[in-house]
C-alpha atoms as a PDB file:
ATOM      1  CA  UNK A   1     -20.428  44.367  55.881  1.00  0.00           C
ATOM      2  CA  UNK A   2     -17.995  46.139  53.390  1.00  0.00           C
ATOM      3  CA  UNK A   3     -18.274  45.901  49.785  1.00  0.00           C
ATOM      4  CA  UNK A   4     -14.587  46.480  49.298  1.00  0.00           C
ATOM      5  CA  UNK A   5     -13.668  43.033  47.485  1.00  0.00           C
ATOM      6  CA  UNK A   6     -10.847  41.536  49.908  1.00  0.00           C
ATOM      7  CA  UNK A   7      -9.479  38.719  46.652  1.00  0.00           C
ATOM      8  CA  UNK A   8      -8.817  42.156  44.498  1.00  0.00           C
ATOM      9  CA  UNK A   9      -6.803  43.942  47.443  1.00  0.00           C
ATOM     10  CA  UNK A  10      -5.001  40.783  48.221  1.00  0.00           C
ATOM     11  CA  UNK A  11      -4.030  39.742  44.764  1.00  0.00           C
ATOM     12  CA  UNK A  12      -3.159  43.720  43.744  1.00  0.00           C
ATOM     13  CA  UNK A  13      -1.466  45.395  46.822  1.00  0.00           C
ATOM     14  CA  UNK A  14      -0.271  42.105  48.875  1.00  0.00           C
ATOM     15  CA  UNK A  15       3.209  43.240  49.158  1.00  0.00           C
ATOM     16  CA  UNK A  16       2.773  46.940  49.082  1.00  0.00           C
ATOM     17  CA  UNK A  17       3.691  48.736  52.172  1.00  0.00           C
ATOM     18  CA  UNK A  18       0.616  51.157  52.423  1.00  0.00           C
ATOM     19  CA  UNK A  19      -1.081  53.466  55.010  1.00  0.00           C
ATOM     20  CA  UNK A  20      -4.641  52.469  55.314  1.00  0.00           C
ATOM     21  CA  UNK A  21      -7.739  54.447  56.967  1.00  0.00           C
ATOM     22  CA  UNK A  22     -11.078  52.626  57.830  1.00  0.00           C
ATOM     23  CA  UNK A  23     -13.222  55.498  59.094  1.00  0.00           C
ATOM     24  CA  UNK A  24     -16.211  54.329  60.991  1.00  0.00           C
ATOM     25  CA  UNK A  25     -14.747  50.785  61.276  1.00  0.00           C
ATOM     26  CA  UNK A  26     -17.669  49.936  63.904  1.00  0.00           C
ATOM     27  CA  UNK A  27     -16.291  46.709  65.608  1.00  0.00           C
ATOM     28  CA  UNK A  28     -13.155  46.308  63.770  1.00  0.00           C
ATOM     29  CA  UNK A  29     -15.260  42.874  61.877  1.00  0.00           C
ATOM     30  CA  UNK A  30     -14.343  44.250  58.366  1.00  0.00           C
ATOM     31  CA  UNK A  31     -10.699  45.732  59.481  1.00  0.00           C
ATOM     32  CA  UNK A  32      -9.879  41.829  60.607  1.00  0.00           C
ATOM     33  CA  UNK A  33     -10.308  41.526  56.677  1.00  0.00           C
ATOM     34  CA  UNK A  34      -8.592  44.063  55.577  1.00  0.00           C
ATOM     35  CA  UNK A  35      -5.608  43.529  57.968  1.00  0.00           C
ATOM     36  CA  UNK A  36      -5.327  39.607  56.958  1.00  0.00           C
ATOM     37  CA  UNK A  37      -5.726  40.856  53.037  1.00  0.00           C
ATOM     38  CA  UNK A  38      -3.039  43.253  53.395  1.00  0.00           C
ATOM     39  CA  UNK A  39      -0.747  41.729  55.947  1.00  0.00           C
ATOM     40  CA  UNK A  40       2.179  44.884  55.304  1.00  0.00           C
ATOM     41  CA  UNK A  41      -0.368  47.907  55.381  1.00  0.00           C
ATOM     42  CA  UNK A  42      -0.219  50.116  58.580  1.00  0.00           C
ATOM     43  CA  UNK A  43      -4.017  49.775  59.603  1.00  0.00           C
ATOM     44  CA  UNK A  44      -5.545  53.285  61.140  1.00  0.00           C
ATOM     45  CA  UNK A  45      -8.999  52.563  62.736  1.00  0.00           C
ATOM     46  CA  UNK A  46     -11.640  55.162  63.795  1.00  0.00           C
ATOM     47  CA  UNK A  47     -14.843  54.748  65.743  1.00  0.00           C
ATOM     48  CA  UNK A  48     -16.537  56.984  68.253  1.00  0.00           C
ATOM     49  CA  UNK A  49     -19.036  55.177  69.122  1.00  0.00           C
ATOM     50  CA  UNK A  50     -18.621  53.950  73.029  1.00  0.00           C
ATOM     51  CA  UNK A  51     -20.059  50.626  73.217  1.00  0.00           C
ATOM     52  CA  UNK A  52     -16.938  49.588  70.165  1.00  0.00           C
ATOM     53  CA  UNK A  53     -14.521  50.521  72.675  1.00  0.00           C
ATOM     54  CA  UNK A  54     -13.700  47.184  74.711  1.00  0.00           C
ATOM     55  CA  UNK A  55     -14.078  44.981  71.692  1.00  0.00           C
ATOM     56  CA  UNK A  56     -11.984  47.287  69.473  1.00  0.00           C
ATOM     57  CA  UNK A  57      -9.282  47.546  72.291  1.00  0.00           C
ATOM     58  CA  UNK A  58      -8.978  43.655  71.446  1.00  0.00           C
ATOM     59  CA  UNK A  59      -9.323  43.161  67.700  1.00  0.00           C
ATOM     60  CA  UNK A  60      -7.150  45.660  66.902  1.00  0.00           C
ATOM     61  CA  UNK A  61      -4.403  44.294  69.259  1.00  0.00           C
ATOM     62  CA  UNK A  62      -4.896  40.773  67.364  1.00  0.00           C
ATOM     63  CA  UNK A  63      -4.762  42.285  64.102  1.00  0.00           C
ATOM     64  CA  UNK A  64      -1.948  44.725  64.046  1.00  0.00           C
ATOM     65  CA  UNK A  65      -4.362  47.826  63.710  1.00  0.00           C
ATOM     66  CA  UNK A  66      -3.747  51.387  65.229  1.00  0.00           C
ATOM     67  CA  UNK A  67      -7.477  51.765  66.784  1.00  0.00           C
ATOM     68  CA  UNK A  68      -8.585  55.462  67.600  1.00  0.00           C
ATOM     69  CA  UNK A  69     -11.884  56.218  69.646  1.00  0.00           C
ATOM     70  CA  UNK A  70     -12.480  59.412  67.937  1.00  0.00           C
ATOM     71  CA  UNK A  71     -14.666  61.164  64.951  1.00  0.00           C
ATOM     72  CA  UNK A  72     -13.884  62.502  61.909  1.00  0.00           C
ATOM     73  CA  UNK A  73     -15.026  65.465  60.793  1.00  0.00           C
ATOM     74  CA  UNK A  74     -14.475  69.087  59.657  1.00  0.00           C
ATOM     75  CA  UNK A  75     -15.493  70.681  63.012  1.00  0.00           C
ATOM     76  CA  UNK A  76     -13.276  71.354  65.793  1.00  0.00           C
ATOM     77  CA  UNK A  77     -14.568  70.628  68.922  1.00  0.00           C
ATOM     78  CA  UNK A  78     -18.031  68.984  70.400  1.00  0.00           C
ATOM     79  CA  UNK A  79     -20.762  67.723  67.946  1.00  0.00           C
ATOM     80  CA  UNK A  80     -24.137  66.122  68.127  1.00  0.00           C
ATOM     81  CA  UNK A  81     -23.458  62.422  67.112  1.00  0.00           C
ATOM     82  CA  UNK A  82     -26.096  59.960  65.427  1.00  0.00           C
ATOM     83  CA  UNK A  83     -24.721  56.495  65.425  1.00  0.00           C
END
C-alpha cells in the first residue's frame, strides 16, 4: 500500500508528460495506480525480488510500465539482499 494520494497526482499532473520511477514496486499493485492516475507518464518499475517476476512481466505489459528485475543501489556488483 502507497501513501502517495492518487486524486492529488491525477488532478495536478494529468496531462503532464513525466518520467516516473517506482523503486521497489513489489508486484506492480500500486504502479497499476499510478499508471491509470497518470495515463501520459513513462512508468520505470524496479523489483529484484524473484518471486515478482512472472506477475510483473504481466502487469506491467497491461499498464504501459517499463518493468526492470534489478536493485538499486550505490554498489556495483553482488550484494546480500533482505526482502
Amino acid at each position: 500500500m502507497s501513501f502517495i494520494n492518487l486524486n492529488f497526482l491525477h488532478e495536478n499532473f494529468y496531462d503532464d508528460e513525466m518520467v516516473f520511477f517506482d523503486v521497489g514496486c513489489c508486484d506492480l499493485w500500486d504502479t497499476k495506480d499510478f499508471a491509470i492516475a497518470l495515463p501520459k507518464a513513462k512508468i520505470f518499475a524496479f523489483e529484484p525480488l524473484k518471486n515478482y517476476y512472472n506477475i510483473n512481466l504481466e502487469r506491467s505489459q497491461l499498464y504501459g510500465v517499463e518493468f526492470y528485475n534489478y536493485a538499486i543501489s550505490d554498489v556495483d556488483g553482488e550484494i546480500l539482499f533482505y526482502p
